[in-house]
N, C-alpha and C. Protein backbone atom coordinates (compact mmCIF):
# COMPACT_ATOMS: atom_id res chain seq x y z
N UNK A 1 34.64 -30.67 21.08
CA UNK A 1 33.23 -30.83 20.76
C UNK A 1 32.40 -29.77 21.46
N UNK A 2 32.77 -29.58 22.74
CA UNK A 2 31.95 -28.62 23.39
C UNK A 2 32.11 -27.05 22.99
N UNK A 3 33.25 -26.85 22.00
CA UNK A 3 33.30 -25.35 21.69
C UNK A 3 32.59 -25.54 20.05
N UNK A 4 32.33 -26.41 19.53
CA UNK A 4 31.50 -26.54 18.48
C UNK A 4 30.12 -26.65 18.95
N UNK A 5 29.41 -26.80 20.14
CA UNK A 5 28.46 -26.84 21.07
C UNK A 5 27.59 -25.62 21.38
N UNK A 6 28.86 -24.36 21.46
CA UNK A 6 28.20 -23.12 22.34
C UNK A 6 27.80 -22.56 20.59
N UNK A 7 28.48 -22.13 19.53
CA UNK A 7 28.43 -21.74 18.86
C UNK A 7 26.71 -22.29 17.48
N UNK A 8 26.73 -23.29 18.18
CA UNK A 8 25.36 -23.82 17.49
C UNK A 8 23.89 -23.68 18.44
N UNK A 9 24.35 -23.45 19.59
CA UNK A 9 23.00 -23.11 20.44
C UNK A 9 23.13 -21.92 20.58
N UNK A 10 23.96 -21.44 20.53
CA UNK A 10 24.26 -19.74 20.27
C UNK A 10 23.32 -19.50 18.76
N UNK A 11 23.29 -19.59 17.69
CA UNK A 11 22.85 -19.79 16.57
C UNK A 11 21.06 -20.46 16.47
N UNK A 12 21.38 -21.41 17.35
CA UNK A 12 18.95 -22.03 17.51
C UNK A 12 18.75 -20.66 18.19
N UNK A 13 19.67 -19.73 19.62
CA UNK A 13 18.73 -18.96 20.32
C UNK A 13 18.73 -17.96 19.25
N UNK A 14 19.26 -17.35 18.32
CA UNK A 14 19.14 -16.41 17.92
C UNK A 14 17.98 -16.60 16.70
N UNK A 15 17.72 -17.63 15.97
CA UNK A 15 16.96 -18.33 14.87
C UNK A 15 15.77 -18.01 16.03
N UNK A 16 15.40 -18.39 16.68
CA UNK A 16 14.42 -18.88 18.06
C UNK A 16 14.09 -17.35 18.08
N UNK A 17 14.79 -16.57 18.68
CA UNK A 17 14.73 -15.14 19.22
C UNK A 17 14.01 -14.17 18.04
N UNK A 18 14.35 -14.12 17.18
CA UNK A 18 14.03 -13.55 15.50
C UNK A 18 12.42 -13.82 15.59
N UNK A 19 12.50 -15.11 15.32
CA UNK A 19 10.85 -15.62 15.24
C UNK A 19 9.61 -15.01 16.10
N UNK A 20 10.41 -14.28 17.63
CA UNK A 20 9.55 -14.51 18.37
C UNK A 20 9.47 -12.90 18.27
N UNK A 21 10.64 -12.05 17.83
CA UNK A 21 9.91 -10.67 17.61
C UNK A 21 9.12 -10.17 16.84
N UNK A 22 9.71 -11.58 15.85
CA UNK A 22 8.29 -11.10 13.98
C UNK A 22 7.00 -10.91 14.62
N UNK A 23 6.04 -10.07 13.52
CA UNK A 23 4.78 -9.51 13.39
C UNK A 23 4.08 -10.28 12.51
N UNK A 24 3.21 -11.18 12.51
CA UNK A 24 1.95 -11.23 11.67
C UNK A 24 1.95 -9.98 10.67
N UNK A 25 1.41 -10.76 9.41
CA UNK A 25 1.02 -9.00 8.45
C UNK A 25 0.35 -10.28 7.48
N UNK A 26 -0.90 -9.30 6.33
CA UNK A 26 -1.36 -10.34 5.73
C UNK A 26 -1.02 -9.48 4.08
N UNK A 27 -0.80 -9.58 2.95
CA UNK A 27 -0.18 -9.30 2.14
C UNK A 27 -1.84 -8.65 1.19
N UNK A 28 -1.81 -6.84 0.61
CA UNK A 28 -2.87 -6.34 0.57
C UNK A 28 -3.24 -6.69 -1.23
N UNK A 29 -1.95 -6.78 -1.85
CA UNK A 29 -2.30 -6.93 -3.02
C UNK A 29 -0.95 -8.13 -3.70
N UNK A 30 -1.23 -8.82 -4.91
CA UNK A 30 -0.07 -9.09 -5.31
C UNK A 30 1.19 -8.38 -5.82
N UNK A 31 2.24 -9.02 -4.81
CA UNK A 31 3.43 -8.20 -4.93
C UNK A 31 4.26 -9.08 -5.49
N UNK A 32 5.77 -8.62 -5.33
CA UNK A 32 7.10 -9.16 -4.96
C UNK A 32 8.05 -9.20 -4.12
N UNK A 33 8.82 -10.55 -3.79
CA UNK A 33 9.99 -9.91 -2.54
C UNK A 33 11.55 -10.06 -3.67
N UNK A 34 11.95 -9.01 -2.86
CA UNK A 34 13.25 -8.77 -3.41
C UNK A 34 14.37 -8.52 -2.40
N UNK A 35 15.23 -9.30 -2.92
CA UNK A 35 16.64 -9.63 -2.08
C UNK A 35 16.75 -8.49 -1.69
N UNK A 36 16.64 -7.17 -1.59
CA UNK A 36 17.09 -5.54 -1.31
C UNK A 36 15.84 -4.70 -1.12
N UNK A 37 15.98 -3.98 -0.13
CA UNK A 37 14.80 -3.51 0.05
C UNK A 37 14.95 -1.94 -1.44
N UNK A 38 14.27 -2.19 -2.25
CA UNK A 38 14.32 -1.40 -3.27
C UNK A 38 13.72 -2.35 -4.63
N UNK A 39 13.18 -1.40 -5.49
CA UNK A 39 12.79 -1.88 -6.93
C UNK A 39 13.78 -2.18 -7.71
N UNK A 40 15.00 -1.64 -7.55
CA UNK A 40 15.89 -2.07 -8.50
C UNK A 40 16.45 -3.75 -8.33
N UNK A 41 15.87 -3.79 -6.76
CA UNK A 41 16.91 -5.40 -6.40
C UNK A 41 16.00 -6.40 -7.48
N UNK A 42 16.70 -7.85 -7.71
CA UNK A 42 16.80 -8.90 -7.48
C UNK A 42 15.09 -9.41 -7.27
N UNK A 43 14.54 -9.66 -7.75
CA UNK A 43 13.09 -10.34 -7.95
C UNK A 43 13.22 -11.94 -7.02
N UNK A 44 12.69 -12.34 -5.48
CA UNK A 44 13.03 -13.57 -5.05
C UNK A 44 11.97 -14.53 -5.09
N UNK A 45 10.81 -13.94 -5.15
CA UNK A 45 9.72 -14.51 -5.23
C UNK A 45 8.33 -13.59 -5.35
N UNK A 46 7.13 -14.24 -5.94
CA UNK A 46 5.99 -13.65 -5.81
C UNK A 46 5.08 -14.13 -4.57
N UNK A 47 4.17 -12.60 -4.06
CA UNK A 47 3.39 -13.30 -2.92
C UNK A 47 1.92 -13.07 -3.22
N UNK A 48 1.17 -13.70 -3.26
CA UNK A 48 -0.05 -13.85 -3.32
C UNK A 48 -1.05 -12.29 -2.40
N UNK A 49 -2.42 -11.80 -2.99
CA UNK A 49 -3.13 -11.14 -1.99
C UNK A 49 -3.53 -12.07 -1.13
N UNK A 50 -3.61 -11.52 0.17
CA UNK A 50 -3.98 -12.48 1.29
C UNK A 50 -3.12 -13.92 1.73
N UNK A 51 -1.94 -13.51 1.18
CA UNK A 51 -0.82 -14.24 2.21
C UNK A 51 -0.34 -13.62 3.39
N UNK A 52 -0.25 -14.50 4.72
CA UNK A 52 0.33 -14.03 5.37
C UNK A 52 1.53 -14.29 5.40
N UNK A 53 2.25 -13.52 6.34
CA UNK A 53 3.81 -13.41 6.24
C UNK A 53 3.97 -12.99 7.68
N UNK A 54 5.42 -12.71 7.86
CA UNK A 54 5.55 -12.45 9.17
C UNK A 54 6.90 -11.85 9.38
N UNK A 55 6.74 -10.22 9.78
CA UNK A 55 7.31 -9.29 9.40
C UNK A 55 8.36 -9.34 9.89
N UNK A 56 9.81 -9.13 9.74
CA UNK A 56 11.21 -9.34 10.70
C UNK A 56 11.39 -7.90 10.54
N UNK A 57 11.27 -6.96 9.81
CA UNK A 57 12.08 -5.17 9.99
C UNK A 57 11.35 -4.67 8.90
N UNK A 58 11.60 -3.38 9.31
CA UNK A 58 11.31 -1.86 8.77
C UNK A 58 12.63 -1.40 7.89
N UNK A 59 12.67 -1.02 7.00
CA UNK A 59 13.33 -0.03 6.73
C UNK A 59 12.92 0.54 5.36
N UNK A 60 12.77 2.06 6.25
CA UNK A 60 12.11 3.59 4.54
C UNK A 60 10.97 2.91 4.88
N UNK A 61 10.50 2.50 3.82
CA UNK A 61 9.22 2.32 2.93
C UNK A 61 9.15 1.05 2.69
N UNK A 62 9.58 -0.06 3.47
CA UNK A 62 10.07 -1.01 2.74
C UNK A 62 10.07 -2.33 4.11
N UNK A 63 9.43 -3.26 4.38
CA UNK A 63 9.70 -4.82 5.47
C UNK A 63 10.17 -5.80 4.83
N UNK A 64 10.57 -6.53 5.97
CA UNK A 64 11.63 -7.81 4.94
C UNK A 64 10.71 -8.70 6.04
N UNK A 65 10.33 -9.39 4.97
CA UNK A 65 9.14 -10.40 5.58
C UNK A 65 9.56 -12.30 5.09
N UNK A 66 8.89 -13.07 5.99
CA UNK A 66 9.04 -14.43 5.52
C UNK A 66 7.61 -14.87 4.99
N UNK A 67 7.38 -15.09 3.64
CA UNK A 67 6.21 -15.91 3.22
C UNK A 67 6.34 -17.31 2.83
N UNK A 68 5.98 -18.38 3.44
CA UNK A 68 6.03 -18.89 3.42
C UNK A 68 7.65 -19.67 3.46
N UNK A 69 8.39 -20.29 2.23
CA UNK A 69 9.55 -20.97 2.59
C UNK A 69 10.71 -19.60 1.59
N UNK A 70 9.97 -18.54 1.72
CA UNK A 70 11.01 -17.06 0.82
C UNK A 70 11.05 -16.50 2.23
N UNK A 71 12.21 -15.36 2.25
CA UNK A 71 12.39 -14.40 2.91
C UNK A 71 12.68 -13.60 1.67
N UNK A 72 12.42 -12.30 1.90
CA UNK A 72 12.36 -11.05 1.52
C UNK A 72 12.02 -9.48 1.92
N UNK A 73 12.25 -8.36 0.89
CA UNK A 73 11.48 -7.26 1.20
C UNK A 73 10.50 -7.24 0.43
N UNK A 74 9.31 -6.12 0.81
CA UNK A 74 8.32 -6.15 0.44
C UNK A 74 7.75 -4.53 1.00
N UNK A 75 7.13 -3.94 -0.42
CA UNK A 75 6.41 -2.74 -0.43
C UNK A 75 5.51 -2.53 1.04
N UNK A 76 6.44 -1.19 1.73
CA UNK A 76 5.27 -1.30 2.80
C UNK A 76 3.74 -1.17 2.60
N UNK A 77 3.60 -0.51 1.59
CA UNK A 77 2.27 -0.29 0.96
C UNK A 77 1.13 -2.07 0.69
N UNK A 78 2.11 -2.83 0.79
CA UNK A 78 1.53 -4.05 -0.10
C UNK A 78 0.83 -4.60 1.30
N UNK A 79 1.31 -4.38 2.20
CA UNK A 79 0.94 -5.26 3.89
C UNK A 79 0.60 -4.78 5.00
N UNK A 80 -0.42 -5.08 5.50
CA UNK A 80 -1.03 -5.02 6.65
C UNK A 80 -0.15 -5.80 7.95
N UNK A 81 -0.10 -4.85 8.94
CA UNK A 81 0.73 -5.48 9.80
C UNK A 81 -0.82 -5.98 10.52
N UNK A 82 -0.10 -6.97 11.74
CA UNK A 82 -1.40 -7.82 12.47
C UNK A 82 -1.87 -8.79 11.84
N UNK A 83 -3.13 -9.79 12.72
CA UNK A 83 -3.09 -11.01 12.22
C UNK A 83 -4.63 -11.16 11.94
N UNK A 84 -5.16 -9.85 11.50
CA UNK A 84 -6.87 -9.91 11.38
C UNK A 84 -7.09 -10.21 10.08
N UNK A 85 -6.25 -10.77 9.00
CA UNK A 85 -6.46 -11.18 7.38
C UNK A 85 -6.95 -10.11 6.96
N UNK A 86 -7.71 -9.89 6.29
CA UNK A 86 -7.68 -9.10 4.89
C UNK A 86 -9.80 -8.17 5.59
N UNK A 87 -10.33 -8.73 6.45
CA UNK A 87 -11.38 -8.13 6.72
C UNK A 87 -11.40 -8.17 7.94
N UNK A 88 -9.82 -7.37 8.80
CA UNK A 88 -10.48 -6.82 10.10
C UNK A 88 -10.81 -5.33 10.80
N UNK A 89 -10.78 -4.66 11.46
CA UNK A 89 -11.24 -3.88 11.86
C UNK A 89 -10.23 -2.56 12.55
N UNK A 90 -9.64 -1.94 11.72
CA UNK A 90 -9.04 -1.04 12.54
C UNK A 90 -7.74 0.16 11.96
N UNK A 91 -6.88 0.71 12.42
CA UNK A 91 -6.09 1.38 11.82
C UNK A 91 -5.56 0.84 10.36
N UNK A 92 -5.21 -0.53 10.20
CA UNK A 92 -5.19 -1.30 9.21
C UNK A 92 -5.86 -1.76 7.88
N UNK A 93 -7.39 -0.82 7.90
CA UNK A 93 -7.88 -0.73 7.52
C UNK A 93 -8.61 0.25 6.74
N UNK A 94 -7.45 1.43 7.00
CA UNK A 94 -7.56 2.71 6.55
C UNK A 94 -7.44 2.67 4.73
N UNK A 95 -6.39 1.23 4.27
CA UNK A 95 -6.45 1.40 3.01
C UNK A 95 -7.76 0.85 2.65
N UNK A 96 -8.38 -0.85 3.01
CA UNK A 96 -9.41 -0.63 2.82
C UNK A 96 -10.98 0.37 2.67
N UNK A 97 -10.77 0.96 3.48
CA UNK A 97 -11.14 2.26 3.71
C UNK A 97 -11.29 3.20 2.56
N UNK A 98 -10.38 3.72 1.94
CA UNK A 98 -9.72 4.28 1.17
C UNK A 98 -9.64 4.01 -0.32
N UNK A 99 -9.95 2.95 -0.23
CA UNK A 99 -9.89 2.31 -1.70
C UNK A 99 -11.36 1.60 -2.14
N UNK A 100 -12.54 1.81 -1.00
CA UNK A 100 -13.84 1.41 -1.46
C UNK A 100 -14.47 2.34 -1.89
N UNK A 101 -15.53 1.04 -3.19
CA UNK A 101 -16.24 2.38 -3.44
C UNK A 101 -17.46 2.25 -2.67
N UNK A 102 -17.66 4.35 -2.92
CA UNK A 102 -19.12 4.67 -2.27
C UNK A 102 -19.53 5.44 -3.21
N UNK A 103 -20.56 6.14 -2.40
CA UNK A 103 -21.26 7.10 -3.32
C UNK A 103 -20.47 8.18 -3.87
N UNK A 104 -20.48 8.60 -4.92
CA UNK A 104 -19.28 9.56 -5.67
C UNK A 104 -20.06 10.84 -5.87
N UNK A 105 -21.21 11.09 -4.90
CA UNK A 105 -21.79 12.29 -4.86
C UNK A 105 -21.14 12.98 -3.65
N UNK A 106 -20.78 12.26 -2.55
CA UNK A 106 -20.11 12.40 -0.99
C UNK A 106 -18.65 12.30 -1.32
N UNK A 107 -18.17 13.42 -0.75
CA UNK A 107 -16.40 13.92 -0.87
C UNK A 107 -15.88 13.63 0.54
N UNK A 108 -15.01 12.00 0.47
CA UNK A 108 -14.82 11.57 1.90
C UNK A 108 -13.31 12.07 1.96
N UNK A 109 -12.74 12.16 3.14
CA UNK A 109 -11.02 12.55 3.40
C UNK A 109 -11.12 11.34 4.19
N UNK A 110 -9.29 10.18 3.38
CA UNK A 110 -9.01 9.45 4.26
C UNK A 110 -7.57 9.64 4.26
N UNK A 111 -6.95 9.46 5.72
CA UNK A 111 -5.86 9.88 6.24
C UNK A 111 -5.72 8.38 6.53
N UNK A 112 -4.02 8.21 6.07
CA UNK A 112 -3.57 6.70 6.30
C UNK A 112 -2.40 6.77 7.08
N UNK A 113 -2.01 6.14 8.09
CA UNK A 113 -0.79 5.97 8.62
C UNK A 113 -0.23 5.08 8.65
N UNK A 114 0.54 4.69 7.72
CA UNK A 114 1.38 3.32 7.57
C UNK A 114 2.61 3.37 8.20
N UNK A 115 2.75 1.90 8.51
CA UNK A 115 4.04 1.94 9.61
C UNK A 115 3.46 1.80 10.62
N UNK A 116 2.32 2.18 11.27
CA UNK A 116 2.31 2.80 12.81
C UNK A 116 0.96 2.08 12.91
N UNK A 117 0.85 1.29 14.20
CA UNK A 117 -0.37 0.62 14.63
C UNK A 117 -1.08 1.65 16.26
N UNK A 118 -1.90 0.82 16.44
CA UNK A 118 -2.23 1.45 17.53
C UNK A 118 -1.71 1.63 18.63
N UNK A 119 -1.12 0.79 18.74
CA UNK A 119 0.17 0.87 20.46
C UNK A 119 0.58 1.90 19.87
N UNK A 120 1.75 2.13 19.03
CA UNK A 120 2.55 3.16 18.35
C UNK A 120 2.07 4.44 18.41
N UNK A 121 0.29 4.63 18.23
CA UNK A 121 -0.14 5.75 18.35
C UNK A 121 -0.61 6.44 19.67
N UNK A 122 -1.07 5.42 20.60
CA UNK A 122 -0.81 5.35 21.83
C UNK A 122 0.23 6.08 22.47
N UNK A 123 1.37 5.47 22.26
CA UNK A 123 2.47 5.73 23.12
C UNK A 123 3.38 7.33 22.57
N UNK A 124 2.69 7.56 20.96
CA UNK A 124 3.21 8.93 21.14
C UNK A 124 3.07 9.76 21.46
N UNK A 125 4.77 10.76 21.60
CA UNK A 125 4.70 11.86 22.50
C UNK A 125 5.68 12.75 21.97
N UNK A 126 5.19 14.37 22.29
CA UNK A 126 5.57 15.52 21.39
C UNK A 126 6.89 15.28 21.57
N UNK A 127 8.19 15.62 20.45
CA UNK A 127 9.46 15.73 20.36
C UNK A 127 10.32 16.97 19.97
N UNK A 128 10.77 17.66 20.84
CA UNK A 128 10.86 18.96 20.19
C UNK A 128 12.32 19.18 19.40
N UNK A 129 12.98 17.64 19.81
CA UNK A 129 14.49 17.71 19.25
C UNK A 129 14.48 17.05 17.93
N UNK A 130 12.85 16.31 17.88
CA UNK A 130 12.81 16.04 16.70
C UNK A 130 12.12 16.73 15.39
N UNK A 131 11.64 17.79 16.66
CA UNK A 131 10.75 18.73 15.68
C UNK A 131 11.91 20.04 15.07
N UNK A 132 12.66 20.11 15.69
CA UNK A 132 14.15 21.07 15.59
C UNK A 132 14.74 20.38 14.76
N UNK A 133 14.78 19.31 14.75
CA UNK A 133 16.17 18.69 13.69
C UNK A 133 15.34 18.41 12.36
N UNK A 134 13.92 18.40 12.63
CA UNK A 134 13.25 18.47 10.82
C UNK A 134 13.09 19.87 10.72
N UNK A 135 13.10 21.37 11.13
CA UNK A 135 13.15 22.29 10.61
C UNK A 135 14.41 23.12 10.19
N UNK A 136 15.48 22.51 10.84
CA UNK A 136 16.97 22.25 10.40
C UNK A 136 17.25 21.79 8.87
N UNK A 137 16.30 20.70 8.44
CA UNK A 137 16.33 19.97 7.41
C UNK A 137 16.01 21.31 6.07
N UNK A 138 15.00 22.39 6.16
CA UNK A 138 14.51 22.63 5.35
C UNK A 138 14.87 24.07 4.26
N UNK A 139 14.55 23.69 3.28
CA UNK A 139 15.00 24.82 2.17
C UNK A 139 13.93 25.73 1.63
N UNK A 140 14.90 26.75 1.06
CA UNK A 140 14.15 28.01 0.98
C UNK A 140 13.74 27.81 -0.55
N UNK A 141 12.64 28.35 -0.98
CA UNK A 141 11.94 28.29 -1.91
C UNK A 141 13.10 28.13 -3.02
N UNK A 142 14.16 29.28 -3.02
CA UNK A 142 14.93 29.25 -4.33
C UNK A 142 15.90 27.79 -4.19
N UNK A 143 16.56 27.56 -3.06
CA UNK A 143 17.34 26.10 -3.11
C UNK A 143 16.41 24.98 -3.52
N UNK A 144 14.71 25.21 -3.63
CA UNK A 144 14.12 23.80 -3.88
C UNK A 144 14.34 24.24 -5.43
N UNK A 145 14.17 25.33 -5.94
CA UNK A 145 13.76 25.44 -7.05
C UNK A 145 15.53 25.11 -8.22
N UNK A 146 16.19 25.66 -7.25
CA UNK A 146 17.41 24.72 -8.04
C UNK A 146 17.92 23.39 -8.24
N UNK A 147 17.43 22.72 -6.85
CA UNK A 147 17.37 21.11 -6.58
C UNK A 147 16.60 20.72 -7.81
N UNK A 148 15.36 21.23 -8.03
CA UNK A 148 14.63 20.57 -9.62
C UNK A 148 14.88 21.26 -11.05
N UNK A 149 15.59 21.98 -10.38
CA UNK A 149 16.22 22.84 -12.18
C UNK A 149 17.05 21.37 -12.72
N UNK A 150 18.40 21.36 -11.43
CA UNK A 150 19.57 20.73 -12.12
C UNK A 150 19.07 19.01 -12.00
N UNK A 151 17.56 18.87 -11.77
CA UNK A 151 17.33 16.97 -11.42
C UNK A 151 16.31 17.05 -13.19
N UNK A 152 16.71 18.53 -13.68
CA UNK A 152 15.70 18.34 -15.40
C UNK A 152 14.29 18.48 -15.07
N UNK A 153 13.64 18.99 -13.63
CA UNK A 153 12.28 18.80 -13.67
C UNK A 153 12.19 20.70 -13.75
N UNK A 154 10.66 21.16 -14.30
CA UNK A 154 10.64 22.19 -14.80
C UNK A 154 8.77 22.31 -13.90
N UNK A 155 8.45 23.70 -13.85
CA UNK A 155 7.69 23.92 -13.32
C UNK A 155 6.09 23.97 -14.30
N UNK A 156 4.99 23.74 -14.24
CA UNK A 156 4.28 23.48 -15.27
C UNK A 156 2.66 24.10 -14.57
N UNK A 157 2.19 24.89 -14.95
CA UNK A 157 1.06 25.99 -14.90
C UNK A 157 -0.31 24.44 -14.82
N UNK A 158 -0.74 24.37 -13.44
CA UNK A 158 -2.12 23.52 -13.80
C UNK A 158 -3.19 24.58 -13.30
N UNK A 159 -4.26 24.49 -14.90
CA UNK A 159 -5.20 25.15 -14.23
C UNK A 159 -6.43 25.22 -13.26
N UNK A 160 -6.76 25.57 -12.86
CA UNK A 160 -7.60 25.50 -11.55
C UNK A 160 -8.78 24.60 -11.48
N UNK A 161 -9.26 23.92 -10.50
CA UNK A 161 -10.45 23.04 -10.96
C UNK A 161 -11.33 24.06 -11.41
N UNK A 162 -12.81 23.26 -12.01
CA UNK A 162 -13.92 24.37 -12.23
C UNK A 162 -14.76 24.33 -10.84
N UNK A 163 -15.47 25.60 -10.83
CA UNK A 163 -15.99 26.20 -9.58
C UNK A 163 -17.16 25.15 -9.38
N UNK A 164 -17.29 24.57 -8.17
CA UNK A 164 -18.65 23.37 -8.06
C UNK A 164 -19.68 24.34 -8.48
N UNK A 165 -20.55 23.57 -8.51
CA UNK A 165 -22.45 23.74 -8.99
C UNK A 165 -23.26 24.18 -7.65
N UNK A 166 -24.34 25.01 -7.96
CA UNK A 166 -24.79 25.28 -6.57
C UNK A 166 -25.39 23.85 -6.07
N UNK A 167 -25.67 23.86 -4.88
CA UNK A 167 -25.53 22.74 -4.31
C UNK A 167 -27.03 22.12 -4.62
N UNK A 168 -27.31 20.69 -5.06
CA UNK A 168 -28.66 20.34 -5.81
C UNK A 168 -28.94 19.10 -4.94
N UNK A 169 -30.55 19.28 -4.29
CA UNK A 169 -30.72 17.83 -3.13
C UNK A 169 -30.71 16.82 -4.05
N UNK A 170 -30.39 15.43 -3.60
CA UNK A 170 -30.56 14.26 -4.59
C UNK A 170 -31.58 13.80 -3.88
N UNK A 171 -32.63 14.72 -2.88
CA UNK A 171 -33.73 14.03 -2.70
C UNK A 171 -35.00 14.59 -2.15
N UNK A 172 -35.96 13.91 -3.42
CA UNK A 172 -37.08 15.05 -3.49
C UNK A 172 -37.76 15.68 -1.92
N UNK A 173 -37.48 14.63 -0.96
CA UNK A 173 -38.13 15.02 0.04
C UNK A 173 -37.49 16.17 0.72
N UNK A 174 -36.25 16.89 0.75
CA UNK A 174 -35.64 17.79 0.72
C UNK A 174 -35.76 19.05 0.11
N UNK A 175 -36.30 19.06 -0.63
CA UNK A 175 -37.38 20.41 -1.75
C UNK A 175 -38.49 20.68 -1.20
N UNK A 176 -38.94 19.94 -0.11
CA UNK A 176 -40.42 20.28 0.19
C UNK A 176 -39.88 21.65 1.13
């Protein structure tokens, strides 16, 4: 009895342990979780905008989250990590950000960093073995251009925007 004993409290600490590394995240739009972190997997359930969930791992592009009584993966794009719901304040908010509208006379730049919260940004620090092993990674103009010959993609002439307008106040008190 007692070696059927270690093997089941062995099993609550690790159930126990899991729980306590998950992340809060609140879900940004309606998605899906899928048995595999990928589009091709297995459809396990749908999650609502503004469900929370509670994140167990990373991997690519991709968290395997618990909503409610599903486990799954889920589009990193779809979730906010943290537990501020859907209107709080901060790196997390860059898609909000990003996706409101404003005035469409004003040309805003928004830079998003997904994956990475503020501790994360905090604590980084320059890597030069990692900056060496991504310039290791890289190809010369003609190897990219064969990589998309033989993947059927072909190169395609876009023409240039048109030149802006001289610049016009949208307000009369500005003409004076």
């Amino acid at each position: 009895m007692k070696a059927l004993l270690n093997p089941a409290i062995a099993l609550m600490l690790y159930a126990a342990s899991a729980s306590a590394w998950a992340t809060p995240g609140t879900v940004l739009r309606n998605d899906k979780l899928y048995s595999q972190p990928g589009a091709g997997a297995k459809v396990t359930a749908n999650v609502a905008k503004g469900a929370r969930v509670e994140i167990l791992a990373k991997q690519g592009g991709w968290l395997r989250v618990t909503a409610g009584e599903s486990t799954g993966w889920i589009r990193l794009l779809s979730v906010r990590a943290g537990a501020g719901g859907l209107g709080g304040a901060g790196l997390g908010d860059v898609v909000g950000a990003a996706t409101t509208k404003s005035d469409p006379s004003r040309v805003v730049a928004v830079a998003g960093l997904r994956g990475l919260n503020d501790e994360d940004l905090k604590r980084a620090r320059f890597n030069a073995d990692e900056l060496a092993r991504l310039d290791a990674m890289k190809v010369t103009p003609s190897q990219a251009r064969s990589f998309a010959s033989q993947s059927g993609l072909a190169a395609v002439d876009v023409p240039d925007l048109p030149k802006p307008l001289a610049k016009q106040s949208s307000s009369s008190w500005e003409n004076d």
